[in-house]
PDB file of N, CA and C in Angstrom:
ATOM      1  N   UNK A   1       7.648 -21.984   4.453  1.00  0.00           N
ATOM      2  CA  UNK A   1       8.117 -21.037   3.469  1.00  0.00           C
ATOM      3  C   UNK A   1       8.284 -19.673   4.122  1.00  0.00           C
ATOM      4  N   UNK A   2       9.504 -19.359   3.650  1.00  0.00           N
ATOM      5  CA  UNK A   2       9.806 -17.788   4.033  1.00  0.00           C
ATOM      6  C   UNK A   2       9.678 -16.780   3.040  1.00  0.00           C
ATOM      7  N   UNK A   3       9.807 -15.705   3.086  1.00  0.00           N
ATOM      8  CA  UNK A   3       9.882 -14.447   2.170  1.00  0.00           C
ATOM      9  C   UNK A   3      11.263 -13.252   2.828  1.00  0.00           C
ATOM     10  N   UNK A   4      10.362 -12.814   3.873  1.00  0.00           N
ATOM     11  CA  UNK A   4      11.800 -11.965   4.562  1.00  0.00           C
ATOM     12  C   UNK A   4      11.801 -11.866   5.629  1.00  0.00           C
ATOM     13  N   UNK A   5      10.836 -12.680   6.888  1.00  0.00           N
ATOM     14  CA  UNK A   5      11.470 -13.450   8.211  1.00  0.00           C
ATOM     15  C   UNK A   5      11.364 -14.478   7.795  1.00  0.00           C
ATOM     16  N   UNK A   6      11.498 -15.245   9.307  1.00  0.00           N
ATOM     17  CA  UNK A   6      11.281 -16.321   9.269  1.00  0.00           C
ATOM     18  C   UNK A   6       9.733 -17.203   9.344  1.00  0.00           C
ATOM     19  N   UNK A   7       9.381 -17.836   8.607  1.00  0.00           N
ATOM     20  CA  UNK A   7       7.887 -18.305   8.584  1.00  0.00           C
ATOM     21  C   UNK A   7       6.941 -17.429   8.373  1.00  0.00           C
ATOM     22  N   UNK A   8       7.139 -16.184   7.422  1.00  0.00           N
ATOM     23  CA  UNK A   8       6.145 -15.179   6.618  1.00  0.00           C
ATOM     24  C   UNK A   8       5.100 -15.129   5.795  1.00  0.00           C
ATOM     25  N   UNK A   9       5.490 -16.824   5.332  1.00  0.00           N
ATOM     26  CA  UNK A   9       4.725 -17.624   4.148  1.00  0.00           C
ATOM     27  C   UNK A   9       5.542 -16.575   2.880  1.00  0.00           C
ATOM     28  N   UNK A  10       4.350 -16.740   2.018  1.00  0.00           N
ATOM     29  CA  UNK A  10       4.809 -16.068   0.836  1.00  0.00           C
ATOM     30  C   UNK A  10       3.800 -15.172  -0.188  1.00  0.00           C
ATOM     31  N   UNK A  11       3.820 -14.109  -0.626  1.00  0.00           N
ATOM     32  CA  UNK A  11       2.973 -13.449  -1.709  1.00  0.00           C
ATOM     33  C   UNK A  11       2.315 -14.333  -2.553  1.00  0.00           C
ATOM     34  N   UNK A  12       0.780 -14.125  -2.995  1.00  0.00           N
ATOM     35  CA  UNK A  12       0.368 -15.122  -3.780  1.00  0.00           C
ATOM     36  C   UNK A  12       1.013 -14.586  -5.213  1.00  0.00           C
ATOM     37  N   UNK A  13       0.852 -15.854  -6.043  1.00  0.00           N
ATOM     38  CA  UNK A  13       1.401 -16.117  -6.975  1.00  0.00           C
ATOM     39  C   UNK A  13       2.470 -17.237  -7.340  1.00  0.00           C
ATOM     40  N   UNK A  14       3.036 -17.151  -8.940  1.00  0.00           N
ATOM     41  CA  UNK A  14       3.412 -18.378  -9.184  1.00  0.00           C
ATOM     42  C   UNK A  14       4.938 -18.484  -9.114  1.00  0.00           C
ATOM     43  N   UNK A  15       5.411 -19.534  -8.645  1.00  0.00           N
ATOM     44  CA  UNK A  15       6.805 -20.082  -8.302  1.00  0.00           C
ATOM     45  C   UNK A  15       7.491 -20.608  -9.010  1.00  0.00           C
ATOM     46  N   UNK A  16       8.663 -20.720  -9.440  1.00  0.00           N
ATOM     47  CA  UNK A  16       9.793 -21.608  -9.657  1.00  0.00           C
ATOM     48  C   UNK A  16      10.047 -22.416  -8.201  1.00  0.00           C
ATOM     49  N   UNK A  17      10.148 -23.447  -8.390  1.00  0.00           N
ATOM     50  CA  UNK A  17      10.494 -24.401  -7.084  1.00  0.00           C
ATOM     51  C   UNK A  17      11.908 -24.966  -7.141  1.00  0.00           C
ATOM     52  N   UNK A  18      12.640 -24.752  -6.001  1.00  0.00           N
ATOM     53  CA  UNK A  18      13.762 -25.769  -5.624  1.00  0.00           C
ATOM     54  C   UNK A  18      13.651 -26.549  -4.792  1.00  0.00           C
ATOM     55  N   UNK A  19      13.792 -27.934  -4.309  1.00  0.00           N
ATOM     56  CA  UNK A  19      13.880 -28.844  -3.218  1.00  0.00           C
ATOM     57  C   UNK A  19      15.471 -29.094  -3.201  1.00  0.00           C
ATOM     58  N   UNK A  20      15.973 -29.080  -1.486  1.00  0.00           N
ATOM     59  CA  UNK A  20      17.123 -29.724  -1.377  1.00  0.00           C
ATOM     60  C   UNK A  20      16.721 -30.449  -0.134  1.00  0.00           C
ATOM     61  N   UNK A  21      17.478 -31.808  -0.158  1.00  0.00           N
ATOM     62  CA  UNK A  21      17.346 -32.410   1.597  1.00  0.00           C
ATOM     63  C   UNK A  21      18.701 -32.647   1.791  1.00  0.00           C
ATOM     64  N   UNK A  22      19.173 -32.189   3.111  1.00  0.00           N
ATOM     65  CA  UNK A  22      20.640 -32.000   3.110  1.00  0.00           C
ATOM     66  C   UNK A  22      20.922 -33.116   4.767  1.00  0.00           C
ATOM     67  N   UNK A  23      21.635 -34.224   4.690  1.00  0.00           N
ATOM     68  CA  UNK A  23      22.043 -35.091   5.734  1.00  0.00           C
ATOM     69  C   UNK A  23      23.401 -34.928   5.876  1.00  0.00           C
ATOM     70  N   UNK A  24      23.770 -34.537   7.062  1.00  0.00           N
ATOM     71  CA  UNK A  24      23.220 -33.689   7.744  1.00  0.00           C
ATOM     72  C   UNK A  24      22.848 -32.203   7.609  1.00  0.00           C
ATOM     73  N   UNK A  25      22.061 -31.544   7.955  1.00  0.00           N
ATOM     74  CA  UNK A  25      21.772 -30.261   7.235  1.00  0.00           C
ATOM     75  C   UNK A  25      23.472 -29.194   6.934  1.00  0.00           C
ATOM     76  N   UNK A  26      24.030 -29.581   8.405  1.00  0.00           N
ATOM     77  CA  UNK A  26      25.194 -28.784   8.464  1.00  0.00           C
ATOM     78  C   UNK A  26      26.020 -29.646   8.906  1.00  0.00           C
ATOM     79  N   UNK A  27      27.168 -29.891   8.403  1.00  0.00           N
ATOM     80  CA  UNK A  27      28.801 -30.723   8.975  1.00  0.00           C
ATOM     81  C   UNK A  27      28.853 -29.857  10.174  1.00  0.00           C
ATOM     82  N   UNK A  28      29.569 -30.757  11.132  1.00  0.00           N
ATOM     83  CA  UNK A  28      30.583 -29.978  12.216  1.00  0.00           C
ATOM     84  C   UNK A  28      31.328 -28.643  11.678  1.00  0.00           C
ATOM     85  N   UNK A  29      31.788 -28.742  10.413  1.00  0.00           N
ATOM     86  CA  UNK A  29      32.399 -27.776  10.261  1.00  0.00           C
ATOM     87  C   UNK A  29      31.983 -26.389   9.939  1.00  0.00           C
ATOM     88  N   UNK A  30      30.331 -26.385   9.865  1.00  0.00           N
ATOM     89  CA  UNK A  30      29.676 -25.399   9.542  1.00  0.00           C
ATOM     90  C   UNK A  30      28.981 -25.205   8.315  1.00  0.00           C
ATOM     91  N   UNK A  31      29.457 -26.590   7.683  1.00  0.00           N
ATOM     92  CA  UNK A  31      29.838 -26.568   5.827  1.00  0.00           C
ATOM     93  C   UNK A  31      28.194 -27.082   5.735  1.00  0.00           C
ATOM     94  N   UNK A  32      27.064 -26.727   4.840  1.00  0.00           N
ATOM     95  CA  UNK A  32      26.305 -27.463   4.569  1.00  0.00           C
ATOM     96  C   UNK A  32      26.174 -28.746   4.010  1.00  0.00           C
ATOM     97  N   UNK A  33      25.607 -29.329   4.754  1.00  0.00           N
ATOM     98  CA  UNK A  33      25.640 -31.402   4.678  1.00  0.00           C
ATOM     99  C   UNK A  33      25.479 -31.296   2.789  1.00  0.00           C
ATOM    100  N   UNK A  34      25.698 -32.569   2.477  1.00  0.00           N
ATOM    101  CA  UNK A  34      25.287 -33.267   0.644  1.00  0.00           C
ATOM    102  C   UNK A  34      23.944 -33.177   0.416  1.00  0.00           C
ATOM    103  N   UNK A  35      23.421 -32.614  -0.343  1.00  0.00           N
ATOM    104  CA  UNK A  35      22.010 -32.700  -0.758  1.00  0.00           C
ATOM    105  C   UNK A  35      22.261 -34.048  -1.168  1.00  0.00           C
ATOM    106  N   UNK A  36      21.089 -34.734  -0.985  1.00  0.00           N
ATOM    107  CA  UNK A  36      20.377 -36.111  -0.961  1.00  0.00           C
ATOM    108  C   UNK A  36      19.607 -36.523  -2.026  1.00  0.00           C
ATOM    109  N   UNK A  37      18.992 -35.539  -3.020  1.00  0.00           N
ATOM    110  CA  UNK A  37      18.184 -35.400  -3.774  1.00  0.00           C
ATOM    111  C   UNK A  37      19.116 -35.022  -4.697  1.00  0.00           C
ATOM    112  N   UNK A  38      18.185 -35.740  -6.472  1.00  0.00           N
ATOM    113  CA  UNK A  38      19.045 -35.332  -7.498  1.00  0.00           C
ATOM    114  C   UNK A  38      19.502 -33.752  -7.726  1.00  0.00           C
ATOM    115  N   UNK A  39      20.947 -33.808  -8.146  1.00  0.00           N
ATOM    116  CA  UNK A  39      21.655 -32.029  -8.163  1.00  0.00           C
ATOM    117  C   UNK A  39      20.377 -31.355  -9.189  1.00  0.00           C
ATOM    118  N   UNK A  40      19.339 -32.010 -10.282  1.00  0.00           N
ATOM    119  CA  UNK A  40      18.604 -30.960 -10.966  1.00  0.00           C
ATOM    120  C   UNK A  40      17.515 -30.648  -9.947  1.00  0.00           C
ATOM    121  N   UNK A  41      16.816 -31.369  -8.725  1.00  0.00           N
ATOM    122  CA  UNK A  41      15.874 -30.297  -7.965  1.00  0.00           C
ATOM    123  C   UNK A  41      16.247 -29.425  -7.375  1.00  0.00           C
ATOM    124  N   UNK A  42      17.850 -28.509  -7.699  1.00  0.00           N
ATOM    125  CA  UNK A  42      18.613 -27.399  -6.615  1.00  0.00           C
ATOM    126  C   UNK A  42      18.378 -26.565  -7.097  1.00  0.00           C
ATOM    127  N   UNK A  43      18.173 -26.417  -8.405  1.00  0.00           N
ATOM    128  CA  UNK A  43      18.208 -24.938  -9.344  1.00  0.00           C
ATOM    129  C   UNK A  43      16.848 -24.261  -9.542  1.00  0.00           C
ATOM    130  N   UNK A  44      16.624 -23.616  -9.524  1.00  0.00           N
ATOM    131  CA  UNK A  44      15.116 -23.498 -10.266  1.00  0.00           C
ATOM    132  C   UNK A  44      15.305 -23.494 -11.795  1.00  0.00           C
ATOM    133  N   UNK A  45      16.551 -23.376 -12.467  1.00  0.00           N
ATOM    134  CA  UNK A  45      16.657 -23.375 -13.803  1.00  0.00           C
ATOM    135  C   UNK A  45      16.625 -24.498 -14.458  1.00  0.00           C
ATOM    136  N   UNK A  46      16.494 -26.049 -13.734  1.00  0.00           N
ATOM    137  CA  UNK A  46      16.644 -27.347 -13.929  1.00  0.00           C
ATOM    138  C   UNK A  46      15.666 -28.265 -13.296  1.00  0.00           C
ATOM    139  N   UNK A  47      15.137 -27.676 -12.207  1.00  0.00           N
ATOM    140  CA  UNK A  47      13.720 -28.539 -11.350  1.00  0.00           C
ATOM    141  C   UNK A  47      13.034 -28.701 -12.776  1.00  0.00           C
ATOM    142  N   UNK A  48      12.061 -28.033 -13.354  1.00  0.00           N
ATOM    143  CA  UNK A  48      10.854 -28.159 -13.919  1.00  0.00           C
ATOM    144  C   UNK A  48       9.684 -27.482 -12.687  1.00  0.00           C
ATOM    145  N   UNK A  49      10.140 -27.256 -11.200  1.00  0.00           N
ATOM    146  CA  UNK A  49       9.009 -27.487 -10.386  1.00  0.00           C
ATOM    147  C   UNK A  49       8.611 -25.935 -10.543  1.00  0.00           C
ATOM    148  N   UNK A  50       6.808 -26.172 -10.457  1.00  0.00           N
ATOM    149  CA  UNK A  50       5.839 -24.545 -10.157  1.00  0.00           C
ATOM    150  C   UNK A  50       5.036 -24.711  -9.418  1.00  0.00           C
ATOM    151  N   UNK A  51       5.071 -23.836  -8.320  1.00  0.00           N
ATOM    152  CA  UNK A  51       3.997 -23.993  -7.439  1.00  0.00           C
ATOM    153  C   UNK A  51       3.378 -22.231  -8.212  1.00  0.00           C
ATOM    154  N   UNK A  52       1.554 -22.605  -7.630  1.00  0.00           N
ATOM    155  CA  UNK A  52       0.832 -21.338  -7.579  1.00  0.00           C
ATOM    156  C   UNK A  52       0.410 -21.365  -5.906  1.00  0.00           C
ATOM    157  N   UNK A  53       0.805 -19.725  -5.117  1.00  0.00           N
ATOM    158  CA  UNK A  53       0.486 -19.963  -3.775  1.00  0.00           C
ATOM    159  C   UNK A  53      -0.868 -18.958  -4.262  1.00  0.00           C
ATOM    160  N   UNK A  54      -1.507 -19.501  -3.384  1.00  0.00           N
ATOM    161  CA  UNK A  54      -3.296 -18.731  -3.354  1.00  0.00           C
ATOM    162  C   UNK A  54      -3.406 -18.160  -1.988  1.00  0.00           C
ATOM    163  N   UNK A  55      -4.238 -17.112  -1.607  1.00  0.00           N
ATOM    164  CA  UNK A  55      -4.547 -16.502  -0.277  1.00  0.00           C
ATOM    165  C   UNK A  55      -5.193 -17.834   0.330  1.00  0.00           C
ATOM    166  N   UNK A  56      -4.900 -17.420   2.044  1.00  0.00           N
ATOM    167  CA  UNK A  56      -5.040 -18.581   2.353  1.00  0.00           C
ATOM    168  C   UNK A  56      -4.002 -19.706   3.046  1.00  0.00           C
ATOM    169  N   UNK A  57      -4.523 -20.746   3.615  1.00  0.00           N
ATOM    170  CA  UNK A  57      -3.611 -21.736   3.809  1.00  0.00           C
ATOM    171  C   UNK A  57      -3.005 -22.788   2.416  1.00  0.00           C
ATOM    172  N   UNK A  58      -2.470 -23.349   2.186  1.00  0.00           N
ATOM    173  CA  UNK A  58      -2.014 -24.035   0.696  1.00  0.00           C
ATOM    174  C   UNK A  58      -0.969 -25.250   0.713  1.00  0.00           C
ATOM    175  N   UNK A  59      -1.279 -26.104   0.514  1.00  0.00           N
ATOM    176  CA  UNK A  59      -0.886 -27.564   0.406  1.00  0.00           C
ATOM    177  C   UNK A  59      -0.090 -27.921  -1.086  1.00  0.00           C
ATOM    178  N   UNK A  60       1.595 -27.969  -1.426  1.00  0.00           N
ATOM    179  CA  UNK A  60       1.770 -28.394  -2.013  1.00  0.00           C
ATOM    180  C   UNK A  60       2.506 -29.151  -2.045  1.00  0.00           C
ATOM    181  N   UNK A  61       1.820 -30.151  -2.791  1.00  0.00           N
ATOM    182  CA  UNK A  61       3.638 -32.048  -2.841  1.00  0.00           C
ATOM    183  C   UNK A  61       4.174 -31.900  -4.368  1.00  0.00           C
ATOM    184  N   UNK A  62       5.035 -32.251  -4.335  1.00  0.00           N
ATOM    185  CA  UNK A  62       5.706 -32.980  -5.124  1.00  0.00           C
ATOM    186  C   UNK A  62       6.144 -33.808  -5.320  1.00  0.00           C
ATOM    187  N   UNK A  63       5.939 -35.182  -6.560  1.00  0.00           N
ATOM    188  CA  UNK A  63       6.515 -35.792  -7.147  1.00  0.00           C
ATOM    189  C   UNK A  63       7.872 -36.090  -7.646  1.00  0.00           C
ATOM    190  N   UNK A  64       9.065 -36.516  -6.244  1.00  0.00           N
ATOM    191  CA  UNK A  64      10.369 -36.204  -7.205  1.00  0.00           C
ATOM    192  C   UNK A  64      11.007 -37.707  -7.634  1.00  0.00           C
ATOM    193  N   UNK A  65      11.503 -37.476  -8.737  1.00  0.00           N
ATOM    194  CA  UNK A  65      11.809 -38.872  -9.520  1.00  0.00           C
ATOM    195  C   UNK A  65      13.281 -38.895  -9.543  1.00  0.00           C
ATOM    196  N   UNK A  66      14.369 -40.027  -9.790  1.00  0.00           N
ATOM    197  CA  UNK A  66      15.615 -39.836  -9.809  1.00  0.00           C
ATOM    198  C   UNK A  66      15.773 -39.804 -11.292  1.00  0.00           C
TER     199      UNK A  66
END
């Protein structure tokens, strides 16, 4: 997780979550690959997903269903 470099982690507190898995991440053409995963885990307005990040190191999974 980023914030505003790269690998910053993130401010504690609570999240809206998006997941995308993209094969290939990027086309030859530069174009970002097809997300792989259903189009509602892209949005945060349609996931359902919340993470809470706590100080600290922090472990979260998710459960994604089609």
């Amino acid at each position: 997780m980023s914030t505003y470099v790269a690998n910053d982690g993130l401010p504690e507190g609570a999240y809206r979550v998006t997941i995308t898995l993209r094969e290939p991440f990027f086309e030859p053409s530069g174009k970002l690959g097809k997300n792989t995963l259903p189009e509602k885990y892209a949005s945060h307005m349609t996931s359902g997903l919340t993470a809470k990040v706590k100080a600290g190191a922090n472990e979260i999974n998710f459960d994604l269903t089609k």
